[in-house]
N, C-alpha and C. Protein backbone atom coordinates (compact mmCIF):
# COMPACT_ATOMS: atom_id res chain seq x y z
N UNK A 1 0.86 -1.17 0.00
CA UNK A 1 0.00 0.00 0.00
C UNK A 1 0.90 1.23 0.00
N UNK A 2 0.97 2.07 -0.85
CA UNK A 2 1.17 3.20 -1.02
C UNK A 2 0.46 4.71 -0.81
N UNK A 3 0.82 5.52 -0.40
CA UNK A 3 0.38 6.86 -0.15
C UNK A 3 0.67 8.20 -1.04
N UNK A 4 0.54 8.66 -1.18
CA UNK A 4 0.39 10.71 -1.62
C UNK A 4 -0.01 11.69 -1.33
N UNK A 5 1.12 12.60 -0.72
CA UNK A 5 0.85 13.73 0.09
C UNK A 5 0.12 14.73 -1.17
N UNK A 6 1.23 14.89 -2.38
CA UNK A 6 1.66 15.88 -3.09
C UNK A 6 0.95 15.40 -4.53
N UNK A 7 -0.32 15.16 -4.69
CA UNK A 7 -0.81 14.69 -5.71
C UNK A 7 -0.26 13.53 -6.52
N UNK A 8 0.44 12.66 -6.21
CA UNK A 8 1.26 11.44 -7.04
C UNK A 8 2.69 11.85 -7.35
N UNK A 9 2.94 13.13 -6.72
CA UNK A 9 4.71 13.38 -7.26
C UNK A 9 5.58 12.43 -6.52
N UNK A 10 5.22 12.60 -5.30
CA UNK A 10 6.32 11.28 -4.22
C UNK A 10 5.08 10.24 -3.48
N UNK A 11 5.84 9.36 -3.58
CA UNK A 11 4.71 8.16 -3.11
C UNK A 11 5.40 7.14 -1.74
N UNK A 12 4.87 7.10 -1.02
CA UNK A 12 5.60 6.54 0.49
C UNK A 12 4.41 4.79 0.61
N UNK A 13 5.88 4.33 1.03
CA UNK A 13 5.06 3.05 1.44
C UNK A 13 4.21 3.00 2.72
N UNK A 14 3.27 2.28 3.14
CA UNK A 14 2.90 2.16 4.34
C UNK A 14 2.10 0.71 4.34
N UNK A 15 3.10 -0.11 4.52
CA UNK A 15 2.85 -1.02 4.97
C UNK A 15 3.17 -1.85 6.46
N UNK A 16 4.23 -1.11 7.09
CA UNK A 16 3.90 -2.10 8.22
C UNK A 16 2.84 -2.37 9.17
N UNK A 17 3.25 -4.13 9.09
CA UNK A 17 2.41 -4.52 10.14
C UNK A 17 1.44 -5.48 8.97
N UNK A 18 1.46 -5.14 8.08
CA UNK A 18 0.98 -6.27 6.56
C UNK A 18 1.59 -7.19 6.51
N UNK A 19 1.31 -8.51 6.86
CA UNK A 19 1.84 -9.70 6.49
C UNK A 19 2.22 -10.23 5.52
N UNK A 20 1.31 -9.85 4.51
CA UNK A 20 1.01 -10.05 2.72
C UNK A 20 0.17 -8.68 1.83
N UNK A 21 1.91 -8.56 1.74
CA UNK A 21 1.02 -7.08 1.06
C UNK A 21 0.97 -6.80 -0.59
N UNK A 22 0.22 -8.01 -0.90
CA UNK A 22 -0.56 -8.23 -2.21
C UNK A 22 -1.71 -8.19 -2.06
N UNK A 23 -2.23 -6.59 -1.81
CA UNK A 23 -3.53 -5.80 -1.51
C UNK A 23 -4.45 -6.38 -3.03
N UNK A 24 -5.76 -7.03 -2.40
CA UNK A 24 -6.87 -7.38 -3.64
C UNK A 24 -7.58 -6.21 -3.63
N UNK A 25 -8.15 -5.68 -2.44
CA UNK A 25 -8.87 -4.49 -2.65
C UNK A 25 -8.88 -3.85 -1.13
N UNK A 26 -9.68 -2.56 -1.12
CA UNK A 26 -9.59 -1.43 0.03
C UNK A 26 -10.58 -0.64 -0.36
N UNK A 27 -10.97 0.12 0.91
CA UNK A 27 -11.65 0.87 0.74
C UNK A 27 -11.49 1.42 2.52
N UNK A 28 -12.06 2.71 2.46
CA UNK A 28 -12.10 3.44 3.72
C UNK A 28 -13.31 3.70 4.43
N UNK A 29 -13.71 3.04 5.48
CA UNK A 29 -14.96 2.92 6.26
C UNK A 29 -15.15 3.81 7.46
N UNK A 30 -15.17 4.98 7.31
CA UNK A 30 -15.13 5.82 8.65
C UNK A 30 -13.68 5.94 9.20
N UNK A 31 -13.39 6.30 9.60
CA UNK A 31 -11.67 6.52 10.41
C UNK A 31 -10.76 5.34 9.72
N UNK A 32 -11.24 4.33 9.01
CA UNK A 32 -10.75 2.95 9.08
C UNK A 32 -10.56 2.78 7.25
N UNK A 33 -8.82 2.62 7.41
CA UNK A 33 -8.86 1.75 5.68
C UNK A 33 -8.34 0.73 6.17
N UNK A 34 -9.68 -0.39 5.29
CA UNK A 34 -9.66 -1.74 5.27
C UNK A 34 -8.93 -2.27 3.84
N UNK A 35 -8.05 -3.09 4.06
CA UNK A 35 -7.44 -4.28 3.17
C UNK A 35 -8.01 -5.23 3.06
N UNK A 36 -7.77 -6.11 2.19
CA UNK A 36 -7.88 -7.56 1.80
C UNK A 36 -7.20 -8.05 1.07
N UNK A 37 -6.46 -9.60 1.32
CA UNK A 37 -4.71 -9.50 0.92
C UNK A 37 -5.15 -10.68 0.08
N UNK A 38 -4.02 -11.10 -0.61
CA UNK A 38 -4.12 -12.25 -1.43
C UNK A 38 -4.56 -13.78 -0.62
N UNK A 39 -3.68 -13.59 0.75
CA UNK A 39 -3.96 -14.84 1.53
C UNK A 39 -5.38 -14.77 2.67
N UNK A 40 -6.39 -13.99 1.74
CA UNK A 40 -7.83 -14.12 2.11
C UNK A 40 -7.62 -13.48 4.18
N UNK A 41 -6.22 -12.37 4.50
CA UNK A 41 -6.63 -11.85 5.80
C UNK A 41 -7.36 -10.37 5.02
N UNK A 42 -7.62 -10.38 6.39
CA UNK A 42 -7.95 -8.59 6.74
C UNK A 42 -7.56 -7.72 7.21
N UNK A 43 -7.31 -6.43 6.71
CA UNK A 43 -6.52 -5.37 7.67
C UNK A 43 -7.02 -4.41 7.67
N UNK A 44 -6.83 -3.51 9.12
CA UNK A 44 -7.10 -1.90 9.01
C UNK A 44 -6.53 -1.01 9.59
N UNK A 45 -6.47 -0.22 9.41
CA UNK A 45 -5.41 1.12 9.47
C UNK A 45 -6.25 2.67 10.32
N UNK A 46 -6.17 2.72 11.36
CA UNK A 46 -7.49 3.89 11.87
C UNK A 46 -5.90 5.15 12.06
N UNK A 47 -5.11 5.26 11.49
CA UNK A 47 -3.85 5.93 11.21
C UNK A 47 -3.06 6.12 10.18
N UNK A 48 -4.07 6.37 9.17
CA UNK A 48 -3.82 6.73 7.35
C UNK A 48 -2.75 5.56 7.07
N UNK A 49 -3.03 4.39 7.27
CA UNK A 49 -1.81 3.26 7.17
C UNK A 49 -0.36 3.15 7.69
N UNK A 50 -0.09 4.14 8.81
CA UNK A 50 1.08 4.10 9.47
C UNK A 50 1.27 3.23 10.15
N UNK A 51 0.40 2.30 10.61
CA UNK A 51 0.24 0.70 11.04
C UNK A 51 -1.21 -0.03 10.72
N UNK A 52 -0.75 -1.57 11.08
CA UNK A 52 -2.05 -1.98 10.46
C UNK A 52 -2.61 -3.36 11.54
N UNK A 53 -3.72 -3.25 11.72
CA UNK A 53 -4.10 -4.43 13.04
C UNK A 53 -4.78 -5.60 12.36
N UNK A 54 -4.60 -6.87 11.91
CA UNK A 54 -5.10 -7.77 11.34
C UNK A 54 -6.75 -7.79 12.13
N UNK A 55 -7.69 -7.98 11.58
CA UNK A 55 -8.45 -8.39 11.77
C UNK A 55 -9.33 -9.78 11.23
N UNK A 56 -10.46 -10.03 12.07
CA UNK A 56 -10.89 -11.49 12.03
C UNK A 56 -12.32 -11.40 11.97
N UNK A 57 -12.29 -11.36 9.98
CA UNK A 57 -14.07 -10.70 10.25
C UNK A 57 -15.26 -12.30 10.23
N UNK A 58 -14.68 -13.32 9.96
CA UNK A 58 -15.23 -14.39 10.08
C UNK A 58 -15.81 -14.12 8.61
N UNK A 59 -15.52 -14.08 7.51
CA UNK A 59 -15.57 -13.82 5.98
C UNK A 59 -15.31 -15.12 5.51
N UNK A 60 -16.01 -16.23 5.10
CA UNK A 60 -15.76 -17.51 4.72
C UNK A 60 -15.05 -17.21 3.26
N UNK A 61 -15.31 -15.96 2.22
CA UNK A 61 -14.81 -15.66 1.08
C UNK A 61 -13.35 -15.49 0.68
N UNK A 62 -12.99 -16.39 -0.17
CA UNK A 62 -11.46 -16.31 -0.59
C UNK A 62 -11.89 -15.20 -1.26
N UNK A 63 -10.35 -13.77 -1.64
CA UNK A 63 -10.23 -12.77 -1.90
C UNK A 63 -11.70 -11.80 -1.92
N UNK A 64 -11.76 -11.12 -1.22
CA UNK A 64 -12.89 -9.95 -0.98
C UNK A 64 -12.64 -8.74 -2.28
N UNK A 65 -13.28 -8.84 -3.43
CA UNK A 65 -12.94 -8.19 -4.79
C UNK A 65 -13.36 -6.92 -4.64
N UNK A 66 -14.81 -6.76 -3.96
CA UNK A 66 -14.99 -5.29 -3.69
C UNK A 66 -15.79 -5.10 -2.46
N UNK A 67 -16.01 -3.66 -2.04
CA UNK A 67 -16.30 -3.14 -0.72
C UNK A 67 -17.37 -1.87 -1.17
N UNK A 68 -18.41 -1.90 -0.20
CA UNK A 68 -19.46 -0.99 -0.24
C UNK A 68 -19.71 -0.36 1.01
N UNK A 69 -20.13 0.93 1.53
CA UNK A 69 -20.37 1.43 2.44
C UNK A 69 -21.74 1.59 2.70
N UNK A 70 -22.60 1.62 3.27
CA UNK A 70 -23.92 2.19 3.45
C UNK A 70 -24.32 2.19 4.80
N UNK A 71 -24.88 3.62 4.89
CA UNK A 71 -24.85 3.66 6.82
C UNK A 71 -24.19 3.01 7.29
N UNK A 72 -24.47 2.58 8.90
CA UNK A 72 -23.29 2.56 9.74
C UNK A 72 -22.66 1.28 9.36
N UNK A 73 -23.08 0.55 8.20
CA UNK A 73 -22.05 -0.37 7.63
C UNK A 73 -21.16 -0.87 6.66
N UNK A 74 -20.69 -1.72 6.70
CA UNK A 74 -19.09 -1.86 5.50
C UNK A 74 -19.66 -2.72 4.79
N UNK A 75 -19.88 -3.51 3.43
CA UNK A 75 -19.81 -4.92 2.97
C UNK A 75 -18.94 -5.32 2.28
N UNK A 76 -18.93 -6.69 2.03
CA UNK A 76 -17.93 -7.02 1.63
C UNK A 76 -18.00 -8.06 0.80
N UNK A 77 -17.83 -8.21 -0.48
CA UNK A 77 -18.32 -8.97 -1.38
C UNK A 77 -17.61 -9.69 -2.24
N UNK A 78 -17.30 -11.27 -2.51
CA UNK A 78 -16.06 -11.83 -3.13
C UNK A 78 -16.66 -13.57 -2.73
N UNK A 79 -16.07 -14.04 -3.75
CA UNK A 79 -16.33 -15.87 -3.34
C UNK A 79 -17.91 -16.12 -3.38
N UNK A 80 -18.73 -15.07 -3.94
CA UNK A 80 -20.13 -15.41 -4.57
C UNK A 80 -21.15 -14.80 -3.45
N UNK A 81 -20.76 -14.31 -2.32
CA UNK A 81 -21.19 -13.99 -1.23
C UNK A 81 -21.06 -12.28 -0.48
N UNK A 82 -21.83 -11.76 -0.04
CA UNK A 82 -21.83 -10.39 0.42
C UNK A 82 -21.86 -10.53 2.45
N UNK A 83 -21.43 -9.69 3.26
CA UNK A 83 -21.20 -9.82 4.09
C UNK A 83 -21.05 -8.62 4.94
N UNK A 84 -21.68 -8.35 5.54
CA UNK A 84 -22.07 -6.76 6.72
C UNK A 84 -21.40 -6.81 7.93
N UNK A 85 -20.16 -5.31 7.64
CA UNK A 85 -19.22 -5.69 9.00
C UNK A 85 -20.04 -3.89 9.86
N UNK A 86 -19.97 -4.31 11.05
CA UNK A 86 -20.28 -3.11 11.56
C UNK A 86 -19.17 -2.30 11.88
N UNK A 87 -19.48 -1.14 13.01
CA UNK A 87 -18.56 -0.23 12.81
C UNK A 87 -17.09 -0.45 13.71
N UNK A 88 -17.46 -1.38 14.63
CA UNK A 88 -16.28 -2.30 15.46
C UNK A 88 -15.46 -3.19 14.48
N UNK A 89 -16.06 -3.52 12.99
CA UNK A 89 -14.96 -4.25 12.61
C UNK A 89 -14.81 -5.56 12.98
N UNK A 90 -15.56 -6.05 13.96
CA UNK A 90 -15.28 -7.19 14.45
C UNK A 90 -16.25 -8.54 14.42
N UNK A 91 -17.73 -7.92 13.67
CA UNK A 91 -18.65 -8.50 13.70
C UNK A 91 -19.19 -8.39 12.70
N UNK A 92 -19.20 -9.66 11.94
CA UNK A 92 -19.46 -9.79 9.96
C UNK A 92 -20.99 -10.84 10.01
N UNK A 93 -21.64 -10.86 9.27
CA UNK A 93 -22.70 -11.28 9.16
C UNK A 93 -22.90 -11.84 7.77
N UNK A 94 -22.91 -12.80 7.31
CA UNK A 94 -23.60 -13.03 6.17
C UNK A 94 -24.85 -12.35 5.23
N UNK A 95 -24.82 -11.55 4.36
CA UNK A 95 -25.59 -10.90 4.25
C UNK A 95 -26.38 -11.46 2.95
N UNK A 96 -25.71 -12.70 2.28
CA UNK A 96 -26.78 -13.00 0.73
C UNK A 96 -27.80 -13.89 1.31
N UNK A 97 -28.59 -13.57 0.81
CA UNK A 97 -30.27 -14.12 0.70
C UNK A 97 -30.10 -15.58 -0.04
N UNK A 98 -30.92 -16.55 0.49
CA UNK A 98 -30.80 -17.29 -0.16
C UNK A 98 -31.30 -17.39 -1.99
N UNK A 99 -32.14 -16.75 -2.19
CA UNK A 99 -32.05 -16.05 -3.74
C UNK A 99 -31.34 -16.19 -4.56
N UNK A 100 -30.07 -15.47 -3.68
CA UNK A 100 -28.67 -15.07 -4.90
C UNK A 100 -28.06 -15.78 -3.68
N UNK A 101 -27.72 -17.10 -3.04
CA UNK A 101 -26.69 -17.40 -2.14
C UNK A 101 -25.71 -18.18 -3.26
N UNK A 102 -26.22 -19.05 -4.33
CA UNK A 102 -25.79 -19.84 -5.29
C UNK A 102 -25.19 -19.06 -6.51
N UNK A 103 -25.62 -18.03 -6.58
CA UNK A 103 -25.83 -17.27 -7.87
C UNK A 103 -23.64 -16.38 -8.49
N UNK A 104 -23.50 -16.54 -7.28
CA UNK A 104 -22.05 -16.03 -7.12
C UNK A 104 -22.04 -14.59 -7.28
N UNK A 105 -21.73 -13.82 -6.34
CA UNK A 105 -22.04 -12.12 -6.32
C UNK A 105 -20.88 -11.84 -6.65
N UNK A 106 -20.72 -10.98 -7.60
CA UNK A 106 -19.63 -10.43 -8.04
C UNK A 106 -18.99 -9.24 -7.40
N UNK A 107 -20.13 -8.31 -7.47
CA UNK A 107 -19.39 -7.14 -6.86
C UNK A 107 -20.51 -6.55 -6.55
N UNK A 108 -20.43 -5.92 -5.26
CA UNK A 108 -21.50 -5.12 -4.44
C UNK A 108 -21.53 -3.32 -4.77
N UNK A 109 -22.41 -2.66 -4.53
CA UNK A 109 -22.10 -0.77 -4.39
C UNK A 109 -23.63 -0.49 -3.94
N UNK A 110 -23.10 0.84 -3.27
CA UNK A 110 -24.12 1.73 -2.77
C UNK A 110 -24.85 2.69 -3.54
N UNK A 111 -25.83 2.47 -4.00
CA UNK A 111 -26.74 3.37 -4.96
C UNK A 111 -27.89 3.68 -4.43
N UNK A 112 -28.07 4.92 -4.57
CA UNK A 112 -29.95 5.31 -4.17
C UNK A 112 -30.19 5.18 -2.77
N UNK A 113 -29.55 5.58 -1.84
CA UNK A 113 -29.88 4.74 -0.86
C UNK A 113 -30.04 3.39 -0.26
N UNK A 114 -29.18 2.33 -0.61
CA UNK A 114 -29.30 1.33 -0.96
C UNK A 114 -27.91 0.47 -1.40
N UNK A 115 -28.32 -0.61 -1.56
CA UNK A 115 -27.10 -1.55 -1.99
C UNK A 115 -27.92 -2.14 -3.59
N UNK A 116 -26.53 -2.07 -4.81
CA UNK A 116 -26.80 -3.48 -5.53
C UNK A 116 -25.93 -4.74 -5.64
N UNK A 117 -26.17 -5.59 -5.99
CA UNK A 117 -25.46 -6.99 -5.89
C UNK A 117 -25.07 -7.16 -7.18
N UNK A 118 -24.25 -7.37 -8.10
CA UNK A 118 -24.10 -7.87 -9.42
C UNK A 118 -23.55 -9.61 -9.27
N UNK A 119 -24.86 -10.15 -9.49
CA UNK A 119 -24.38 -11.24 -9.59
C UNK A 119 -24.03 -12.20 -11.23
N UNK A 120 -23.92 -13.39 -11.16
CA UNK A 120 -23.86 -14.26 -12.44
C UNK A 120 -25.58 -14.65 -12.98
N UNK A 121 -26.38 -14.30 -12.11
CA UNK A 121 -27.84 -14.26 -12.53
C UNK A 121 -28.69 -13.08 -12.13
N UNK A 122 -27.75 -11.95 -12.21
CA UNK A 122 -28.69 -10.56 -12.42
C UNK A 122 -27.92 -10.14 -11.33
N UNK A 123 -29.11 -8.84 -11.16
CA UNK A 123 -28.99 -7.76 -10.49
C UNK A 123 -29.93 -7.80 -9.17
N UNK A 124 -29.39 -6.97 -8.12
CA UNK A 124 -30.41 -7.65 -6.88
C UNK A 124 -30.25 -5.98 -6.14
N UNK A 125 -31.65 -5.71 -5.68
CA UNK A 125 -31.31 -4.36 -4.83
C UNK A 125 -31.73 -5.11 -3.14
N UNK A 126 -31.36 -3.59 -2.38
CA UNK A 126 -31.54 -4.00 -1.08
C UNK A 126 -31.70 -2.54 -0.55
N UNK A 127 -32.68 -2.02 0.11
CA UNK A 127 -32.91 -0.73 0.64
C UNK A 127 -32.92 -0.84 2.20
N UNK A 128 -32.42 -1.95 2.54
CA UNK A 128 -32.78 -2.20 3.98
C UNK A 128 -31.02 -2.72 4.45
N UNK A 129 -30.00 -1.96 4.28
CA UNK A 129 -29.01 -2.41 4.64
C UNK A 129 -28.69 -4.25 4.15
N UNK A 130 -29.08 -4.80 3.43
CA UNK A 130 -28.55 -5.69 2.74
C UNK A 130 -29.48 -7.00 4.09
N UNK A 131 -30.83 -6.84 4.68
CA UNK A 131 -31.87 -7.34 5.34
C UNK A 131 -32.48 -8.34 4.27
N UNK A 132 -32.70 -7.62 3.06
CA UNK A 132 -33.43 -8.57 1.90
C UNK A 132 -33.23 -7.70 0.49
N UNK A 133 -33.31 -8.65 0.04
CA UNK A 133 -32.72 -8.29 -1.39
C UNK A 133 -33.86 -8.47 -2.84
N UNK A 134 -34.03 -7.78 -3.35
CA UNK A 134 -35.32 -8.14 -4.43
C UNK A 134 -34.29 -8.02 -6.25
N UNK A 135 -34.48 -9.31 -7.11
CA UNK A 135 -33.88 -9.10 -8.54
C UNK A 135 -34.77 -8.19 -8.99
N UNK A 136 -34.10 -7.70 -9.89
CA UNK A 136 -35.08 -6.48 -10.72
C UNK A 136 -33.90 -6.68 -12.07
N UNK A 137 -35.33 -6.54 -13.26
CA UNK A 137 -34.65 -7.01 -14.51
C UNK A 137 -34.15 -5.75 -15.07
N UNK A 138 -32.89 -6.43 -15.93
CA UNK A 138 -31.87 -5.76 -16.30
C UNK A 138 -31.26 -6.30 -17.72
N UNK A 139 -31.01 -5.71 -18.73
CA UNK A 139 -30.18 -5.80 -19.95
C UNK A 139 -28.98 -6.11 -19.46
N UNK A 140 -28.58 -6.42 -18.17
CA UNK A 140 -26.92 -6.46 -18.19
C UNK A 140 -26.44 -7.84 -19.05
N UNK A 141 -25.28 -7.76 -19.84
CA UNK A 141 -24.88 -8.62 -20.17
C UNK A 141 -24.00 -9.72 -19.81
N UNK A 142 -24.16 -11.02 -20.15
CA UNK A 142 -23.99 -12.14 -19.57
C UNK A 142 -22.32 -11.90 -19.50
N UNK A 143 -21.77 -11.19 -19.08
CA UNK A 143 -20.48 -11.09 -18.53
C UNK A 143 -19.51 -11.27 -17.09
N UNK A 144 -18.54 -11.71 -17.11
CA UNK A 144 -17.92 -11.25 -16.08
C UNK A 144 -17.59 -9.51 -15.41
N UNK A 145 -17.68 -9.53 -14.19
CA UNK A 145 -17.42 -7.84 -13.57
C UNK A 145 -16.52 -8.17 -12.71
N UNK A 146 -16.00 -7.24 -12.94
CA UNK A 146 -14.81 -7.06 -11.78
C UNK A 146 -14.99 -5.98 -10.59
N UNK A 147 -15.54 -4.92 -10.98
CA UNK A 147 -15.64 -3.71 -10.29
C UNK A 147 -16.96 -2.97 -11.09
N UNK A 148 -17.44 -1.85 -9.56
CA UNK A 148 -18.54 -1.31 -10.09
C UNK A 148 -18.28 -0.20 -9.09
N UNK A 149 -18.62 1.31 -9.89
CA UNK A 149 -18.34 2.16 -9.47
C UNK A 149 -19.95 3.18 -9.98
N UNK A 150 -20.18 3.65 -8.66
CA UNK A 150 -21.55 5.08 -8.64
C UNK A 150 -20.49 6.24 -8.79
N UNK A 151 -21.34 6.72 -10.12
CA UNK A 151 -20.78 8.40 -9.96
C UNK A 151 -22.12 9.18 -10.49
N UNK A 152 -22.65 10.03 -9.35
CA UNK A 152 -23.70 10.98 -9.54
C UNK A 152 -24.60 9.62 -9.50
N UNK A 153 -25.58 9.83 -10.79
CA UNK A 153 -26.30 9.24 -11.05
C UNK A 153 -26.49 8.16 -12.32
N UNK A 154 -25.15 7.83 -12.34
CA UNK A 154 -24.66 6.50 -13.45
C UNK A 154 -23.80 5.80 -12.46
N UNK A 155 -23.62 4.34 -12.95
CA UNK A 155 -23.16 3.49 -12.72
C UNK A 155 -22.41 2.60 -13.43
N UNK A 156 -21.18 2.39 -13.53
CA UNK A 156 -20.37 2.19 -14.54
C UNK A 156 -19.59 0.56 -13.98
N UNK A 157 -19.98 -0.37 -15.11
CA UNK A 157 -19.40 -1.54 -14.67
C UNK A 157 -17.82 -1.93 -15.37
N UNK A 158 -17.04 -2.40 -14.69
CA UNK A 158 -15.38 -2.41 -15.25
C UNK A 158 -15.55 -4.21 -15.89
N UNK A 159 -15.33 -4.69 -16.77
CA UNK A 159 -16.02 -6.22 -16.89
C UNK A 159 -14.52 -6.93 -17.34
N UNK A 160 -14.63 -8.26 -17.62
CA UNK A 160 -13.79 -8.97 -18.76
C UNK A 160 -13.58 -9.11 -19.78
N UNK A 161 -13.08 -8.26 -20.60
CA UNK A 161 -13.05 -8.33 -21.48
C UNK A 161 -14.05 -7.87 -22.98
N UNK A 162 -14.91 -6.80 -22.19
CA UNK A 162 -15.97 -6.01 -22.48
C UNK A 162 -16.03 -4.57 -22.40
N UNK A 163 -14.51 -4.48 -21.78
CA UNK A 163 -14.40 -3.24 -21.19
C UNK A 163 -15.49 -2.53 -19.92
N UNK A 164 -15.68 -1.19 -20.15
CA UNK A 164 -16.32 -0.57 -19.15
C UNK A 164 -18.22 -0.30 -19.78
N UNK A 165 -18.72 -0.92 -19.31
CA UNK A 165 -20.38 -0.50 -19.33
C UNK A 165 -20.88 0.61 -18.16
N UNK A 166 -22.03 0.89 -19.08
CA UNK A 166 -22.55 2.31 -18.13
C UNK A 166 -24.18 1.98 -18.03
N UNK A 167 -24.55 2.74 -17.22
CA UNK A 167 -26.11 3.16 -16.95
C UNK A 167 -26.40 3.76 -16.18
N UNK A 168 -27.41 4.80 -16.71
CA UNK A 168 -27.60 5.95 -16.59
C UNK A 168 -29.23 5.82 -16.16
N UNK A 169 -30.15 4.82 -15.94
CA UNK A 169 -31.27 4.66 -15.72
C UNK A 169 -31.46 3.36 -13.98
N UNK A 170 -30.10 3.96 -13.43
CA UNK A 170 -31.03 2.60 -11.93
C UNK A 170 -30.02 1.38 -12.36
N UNK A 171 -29.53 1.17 -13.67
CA UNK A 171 -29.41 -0.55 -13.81
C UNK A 171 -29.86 -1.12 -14.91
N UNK A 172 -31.39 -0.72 -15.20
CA UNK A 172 -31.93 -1.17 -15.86
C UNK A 172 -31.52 -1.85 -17.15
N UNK A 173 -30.78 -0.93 -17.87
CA UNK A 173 -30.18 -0.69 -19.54
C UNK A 173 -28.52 -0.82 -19.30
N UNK A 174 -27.97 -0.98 -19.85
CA UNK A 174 -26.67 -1.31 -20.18
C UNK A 174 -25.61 -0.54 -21.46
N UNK A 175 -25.08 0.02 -21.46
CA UNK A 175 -24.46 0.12 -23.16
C UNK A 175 -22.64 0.65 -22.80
N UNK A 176 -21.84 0.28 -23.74
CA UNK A 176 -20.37 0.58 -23.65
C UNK A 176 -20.53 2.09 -23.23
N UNK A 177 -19.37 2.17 -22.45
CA UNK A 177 -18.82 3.78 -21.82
C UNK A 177 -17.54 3.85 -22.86
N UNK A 178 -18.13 4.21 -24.46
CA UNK A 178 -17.07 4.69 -25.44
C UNK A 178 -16.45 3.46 -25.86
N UNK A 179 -15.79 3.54 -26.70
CA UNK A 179 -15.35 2.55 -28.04
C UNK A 179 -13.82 2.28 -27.56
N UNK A 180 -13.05 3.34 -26.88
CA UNK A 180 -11.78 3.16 -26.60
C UNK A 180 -10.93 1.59 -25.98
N UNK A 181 -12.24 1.47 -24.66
CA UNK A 181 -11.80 0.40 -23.71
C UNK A 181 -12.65 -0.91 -24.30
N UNK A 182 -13.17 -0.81 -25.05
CA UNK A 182 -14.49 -1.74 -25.34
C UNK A 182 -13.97 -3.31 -25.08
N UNK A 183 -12.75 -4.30 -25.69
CA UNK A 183 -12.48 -5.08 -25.62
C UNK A 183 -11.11 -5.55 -24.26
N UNK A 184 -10.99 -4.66 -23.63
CA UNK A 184 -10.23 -4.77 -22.32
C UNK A 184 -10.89 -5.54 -21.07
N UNK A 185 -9.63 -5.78 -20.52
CA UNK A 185 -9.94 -6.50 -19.33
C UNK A 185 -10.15 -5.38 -18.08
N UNK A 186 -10.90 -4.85 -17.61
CA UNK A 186 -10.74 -3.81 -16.51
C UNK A 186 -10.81 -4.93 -15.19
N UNK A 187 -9.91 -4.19 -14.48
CA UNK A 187 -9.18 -5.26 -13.27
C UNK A 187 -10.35 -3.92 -12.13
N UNK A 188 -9.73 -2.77 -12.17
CA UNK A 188 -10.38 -1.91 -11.03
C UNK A 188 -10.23 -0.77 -11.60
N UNK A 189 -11.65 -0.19 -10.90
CA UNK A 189 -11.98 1.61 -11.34
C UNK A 189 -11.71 2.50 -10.11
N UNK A 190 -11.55 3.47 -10.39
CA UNK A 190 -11.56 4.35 -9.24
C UNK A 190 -11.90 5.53 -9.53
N UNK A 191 -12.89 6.31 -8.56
CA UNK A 191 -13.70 7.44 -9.16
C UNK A 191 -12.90 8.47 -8.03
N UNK A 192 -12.16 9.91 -8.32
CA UNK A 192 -11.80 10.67 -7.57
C UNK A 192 -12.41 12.04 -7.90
């Protein structure tokens, strides 16, 4: 894990206290940036990563691919499954419905007030902190996702080899975000 004071001119490590610091993904949950390493631990940092305290979220999921925030909770989504850590960090919950428990969840985000699920058999919302989950139909295409990123009021999926898809209606509709990336593999997005 790396840092930047000075907009990307000098870049400082901050890893101690990382066991395996072949970071899959992160994200920042209130005072707290959370890791997730190649060897399926957890870490967090409540000290902009100047150290890091393993944690034990009871996450049955090999590699945690992406992370969602919504009210006072974190999720955590990877190995086909979504999972609600509260604000202690210490207490994870299973959060897929049996619905989509089979379905393999790809990648989770916070939209509308709300959570969606991108799974291998649709799309799933949840307005109740990830309590219950309802499919709602969608043009998305039968692809792999890697990452999914809200900006404003679009939602932009990073896929395999499909490049980046957008929608601009909830979910509903689907279509390429430009001709450039169209046949790429997008690994991860990041919206600043």
């Amino acid at each position: 894990v790396f840092t930047s004071t000075d907009h990307g001119e000098e870049w400082k490590g901050i890893n101690h206290g990382l066991i395996n610091t072949f970071v899959i993904s992160m994200t920042m949950f209130g005072p707290h940036l959370i890791v997730s390493t190649a060897d399926d631990a957890f870490f967090q940092s409540s000290d902009d990563g100047e150290s890091w305290t393993a944690i034990s979220p009871g996450v049955a999921a090999p590699y945690v691919l992406s992370y969602a925030t919504s009210g006072p909770y974190v999720f955590a989504s990877g190995g086909g499954y979504v999972y609600r850590g509260d604000s202690s960090l210490t207490s994870w919950q299973l959060q897929t419905p049996s619905s989509i428990l089979f379905s393999r969840t790809k990648a989770v985000v916070e939209w509308n007030s709300g959570l969606l699920a991108f799974t291998t058999y649709g799309l799933f919302r949840s307005t109740d902190f990830g309590e219950h989950w309802s499919g709602f139909t969608s043009d998305f295409p039968n692809v792999d996702i890697s990452e999914i990123v809200a900006i404003g009021s679009t939602l932009y999926a990073g896929t395999y080899q499909q490049g980046v898809l957008r929608s601009t209606d909830d979910g509903s509709s689907w279509s390429p975000a430009g001709d450039m990336l169209k046949d790429w593999w997008i690994m991860r997005m990041v919206w600043a």
